[in-house]
C-alpha atoms as a PDB file:
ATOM      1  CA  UNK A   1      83.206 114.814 101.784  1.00  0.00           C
ATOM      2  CA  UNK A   2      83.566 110.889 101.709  1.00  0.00           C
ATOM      3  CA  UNK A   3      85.882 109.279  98.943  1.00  0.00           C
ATOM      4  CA  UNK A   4      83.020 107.715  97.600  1.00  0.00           C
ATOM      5  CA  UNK A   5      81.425 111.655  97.063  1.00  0.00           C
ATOM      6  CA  UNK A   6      84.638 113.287  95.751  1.00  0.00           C
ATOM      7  CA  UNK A   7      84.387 110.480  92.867  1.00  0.00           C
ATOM      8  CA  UNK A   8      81.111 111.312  91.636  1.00  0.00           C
ATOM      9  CA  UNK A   9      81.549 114.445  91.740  1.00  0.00           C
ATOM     10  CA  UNK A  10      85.277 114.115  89.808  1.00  0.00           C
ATOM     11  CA  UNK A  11      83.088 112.090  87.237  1.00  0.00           C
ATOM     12  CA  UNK A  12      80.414 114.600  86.703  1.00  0.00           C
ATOM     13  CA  UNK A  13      82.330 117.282  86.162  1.00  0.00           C
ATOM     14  CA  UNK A  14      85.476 116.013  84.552  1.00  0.00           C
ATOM     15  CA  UNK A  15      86.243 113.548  81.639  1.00  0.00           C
ATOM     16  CA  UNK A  16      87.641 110.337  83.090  1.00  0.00           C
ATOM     17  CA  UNK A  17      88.798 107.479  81.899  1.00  0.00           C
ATOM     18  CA  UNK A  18      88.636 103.581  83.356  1.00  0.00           C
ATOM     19  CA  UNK A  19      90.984 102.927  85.335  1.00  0.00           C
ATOM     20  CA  UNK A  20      94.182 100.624  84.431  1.00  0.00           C
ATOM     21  CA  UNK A  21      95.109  98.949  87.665  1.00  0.00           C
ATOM     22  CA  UNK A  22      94.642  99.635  91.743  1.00  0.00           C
ATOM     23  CA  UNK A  23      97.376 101.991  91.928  1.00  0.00           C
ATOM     24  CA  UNK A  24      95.205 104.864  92.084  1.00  0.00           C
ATOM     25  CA  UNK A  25      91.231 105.664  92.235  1.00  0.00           C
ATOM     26  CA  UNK A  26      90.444 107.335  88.872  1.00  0.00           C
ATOM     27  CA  UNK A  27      92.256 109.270  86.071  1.00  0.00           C
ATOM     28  CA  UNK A  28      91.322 112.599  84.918  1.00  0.00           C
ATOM     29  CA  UNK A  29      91.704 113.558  81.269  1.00  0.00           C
ATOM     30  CA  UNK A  30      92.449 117.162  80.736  1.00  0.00           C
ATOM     31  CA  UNK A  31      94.110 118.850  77.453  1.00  0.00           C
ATOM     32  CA  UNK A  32      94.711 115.554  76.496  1.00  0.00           C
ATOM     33  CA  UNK A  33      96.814 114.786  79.404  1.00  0.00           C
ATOM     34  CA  UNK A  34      95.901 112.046  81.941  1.00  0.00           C
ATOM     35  CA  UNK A  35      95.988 112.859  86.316  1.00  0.00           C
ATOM     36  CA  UNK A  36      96.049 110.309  87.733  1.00  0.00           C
ATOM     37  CA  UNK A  37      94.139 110.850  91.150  1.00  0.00           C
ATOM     38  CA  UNK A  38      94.853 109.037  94.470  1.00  0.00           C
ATOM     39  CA  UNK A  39      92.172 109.746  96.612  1.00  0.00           C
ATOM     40  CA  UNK A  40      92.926 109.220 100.747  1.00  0.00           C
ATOM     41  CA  UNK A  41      90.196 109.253 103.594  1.00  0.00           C
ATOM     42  CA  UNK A  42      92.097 111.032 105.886  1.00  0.00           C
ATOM     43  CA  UNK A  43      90.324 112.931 109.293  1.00  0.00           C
ATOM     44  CA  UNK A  44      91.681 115.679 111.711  1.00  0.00           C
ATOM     45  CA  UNK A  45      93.137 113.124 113.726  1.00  0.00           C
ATOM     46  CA  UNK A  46      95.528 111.718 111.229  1.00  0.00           C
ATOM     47  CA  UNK A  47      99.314 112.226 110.274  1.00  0.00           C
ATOM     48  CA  UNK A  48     100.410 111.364 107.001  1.00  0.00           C
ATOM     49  CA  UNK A  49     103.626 110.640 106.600  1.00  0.00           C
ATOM     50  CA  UNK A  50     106.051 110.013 103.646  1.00  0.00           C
ATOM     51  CA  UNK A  51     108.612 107.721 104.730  1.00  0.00           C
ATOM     52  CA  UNK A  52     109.996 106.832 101.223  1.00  0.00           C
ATOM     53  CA  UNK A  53     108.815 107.751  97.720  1.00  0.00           C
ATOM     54  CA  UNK A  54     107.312 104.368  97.545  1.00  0.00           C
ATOM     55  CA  UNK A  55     106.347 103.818 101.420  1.00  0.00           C
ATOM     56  CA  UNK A  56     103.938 106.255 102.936  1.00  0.00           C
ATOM     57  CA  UNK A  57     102.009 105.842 106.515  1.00  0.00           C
ATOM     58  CA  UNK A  58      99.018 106.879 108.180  1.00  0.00           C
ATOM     59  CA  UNK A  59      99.049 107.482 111.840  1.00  0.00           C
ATOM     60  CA  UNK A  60      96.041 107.376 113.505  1.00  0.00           C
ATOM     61  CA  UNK A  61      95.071 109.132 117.070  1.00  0.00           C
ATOM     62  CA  UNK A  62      94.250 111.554 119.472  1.00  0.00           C
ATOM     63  CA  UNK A  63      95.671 115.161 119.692  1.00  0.00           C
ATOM     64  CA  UNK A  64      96.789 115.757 123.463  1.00  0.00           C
ATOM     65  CA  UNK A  65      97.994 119.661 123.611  1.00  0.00           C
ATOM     66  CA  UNK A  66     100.924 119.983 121.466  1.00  0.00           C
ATOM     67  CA  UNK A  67     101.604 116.305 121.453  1.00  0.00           C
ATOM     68  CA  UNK A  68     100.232 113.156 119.105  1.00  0.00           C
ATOM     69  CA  UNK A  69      98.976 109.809 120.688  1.00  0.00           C
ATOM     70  CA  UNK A  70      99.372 107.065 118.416  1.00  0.00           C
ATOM     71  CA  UNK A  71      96.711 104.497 118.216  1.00  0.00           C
ATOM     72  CA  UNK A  72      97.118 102.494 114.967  1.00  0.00           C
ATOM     73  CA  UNK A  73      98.943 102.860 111.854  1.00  0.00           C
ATOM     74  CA  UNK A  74      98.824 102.215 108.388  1.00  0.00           C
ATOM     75  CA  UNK A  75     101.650 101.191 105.675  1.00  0.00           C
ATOM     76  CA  UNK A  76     100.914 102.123 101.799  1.00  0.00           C
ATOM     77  CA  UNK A  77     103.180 101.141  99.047  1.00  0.00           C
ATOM     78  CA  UNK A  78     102.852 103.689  96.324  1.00  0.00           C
ATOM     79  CA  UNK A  79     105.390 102.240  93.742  1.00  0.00           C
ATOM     80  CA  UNK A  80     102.736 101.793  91.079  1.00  0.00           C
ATOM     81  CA  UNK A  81     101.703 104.998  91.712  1.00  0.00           C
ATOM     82  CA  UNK A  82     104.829 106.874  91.672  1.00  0.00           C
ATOM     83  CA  UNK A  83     105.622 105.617  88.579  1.00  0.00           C
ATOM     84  CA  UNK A  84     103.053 107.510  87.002  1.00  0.00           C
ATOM     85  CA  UNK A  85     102.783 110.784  85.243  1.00  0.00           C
ATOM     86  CA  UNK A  86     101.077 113.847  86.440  1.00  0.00           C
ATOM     87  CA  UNK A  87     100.353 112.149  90.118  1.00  0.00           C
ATOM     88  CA  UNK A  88      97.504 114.200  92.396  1.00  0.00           C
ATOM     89  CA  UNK A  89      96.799 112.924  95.706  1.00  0.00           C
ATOM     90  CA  UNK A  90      93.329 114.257  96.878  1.00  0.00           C
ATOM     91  CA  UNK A  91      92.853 114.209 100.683  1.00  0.00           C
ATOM     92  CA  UNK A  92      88.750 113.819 102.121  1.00  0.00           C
ATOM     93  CA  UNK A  93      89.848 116.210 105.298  1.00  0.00           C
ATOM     94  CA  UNK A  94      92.987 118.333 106.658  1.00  0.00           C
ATOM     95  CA  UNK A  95      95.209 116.082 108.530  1.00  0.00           C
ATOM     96  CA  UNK A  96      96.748 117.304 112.046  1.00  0.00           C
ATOM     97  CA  UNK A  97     100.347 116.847 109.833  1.00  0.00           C
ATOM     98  CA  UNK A  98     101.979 115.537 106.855  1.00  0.00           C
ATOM     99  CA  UNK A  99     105.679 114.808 107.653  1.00  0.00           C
ATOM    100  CA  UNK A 100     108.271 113.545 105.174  1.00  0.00           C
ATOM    101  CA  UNK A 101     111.460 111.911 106.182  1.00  0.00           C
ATOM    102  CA  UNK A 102     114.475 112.832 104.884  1.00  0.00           C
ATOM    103  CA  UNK A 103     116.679 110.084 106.592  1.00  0.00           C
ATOM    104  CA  UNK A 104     116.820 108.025 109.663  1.00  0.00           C
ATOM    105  CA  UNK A 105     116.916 110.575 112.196  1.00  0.00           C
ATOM    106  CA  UNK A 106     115.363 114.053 110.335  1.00  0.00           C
ATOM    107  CA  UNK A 107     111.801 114.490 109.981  1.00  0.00           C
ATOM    108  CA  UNK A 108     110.386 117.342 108.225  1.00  0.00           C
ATOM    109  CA  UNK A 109     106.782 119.441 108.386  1.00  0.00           C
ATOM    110  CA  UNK A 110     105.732 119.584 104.602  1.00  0.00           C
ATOM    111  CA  UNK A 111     101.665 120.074 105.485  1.00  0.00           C
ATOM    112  CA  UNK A 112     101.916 123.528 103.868  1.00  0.00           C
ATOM    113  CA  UNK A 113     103.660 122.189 100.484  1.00  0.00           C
ATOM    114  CA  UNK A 114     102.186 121.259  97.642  1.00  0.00           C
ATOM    115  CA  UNK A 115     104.904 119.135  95.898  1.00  0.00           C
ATOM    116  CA  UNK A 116     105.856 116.569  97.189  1.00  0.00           C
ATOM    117  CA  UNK A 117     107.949 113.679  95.420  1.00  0.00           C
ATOM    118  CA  UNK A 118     106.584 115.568  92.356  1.00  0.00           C
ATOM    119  CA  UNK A 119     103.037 114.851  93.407  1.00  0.00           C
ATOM    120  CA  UNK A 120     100.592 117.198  93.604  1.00  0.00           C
ATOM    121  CA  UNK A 121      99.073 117.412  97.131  1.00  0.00           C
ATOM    122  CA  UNK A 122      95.257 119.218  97.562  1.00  0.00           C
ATOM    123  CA  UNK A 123      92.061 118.990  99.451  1.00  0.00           C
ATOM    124  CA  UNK A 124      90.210 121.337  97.689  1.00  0.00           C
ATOM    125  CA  UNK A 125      88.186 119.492  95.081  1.00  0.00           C
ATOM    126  CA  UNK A 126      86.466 122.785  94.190  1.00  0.00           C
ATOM    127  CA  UNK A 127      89.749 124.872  92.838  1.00  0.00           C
ATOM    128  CA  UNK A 128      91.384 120.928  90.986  1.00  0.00           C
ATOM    129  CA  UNK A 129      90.675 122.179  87.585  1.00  0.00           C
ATOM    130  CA  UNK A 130      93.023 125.688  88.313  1.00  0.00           C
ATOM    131  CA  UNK A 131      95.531 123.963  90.350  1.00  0.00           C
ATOM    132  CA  UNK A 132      95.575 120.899  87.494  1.00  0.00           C
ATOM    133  CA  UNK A 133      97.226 123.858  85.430  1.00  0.00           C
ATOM    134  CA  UNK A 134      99.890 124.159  88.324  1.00  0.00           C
ATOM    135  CA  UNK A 135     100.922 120.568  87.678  1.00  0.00           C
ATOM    136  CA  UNK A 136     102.389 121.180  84.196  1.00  0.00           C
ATOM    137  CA  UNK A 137     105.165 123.379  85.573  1.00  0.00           C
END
């Protein structure tokens, strides 16, 4: 599903609201709580990686056997968006990896988790209104 699809669809079947600045794509309002939902076109060639809470890059490339050929990457800064409450990032497709770094030299494999940095990590636009419930822990 594009970006562009996943937004219609978040508008038809949940209330939103306008949003208040380009820190994120659109903001859910459920039990009178806002989400604020990033939304990120990612493909099965991608690696996602949180280098900071406020720095995050894609990689772009080509998977070779076990190993990862870089072509071109991508820097987002997220501080606007980290400063929210009740943060979801929605991702279009599965990437090959999401990675967070924990310091200079020690990368970790977080593609299974759904926290991370406190926000709330899914591709599947179908289940958002159970694992909205999730959020509020």
């Amino acid at each position: 599903m594009t970006k562009r699809q996943i937004i219609k669809n978040l508008k038809n079947n949940y209330p939103t609201l306008k949003k208040e600045d380009s820190s994120h794509d659109l903001v859910v309002l459920l039990n009178d709580l806002k989400y604020y939902i990033k939304i990120l076109n990612l493909s099965a060639n991608t690696i996602l990686s949180f280098n900071s809470k406020t720095v995050w890059e894609i990689k772009k490339g080509k998977i070779s056997g076990i190993r990862f050929l870089q072509y071109s990457s991508t820097l987002l800064k997220m501080a606007e968006f980290i400063k929210k409450e009740n943060k979801i990032l929605l991702l279009t497709n599965k990437p090959y990896k999401i990675l967070k770094q924990i310091n200079e030299s020690e990368i970790v494999d977080v593609s299974e988790e759904q926290f991370v940095h406190d926000i709330f990590i899914t591709q599947d636009l179908f289940s958002l209104k159970k694992s909205i419930v999730t959020i509020k822990k």
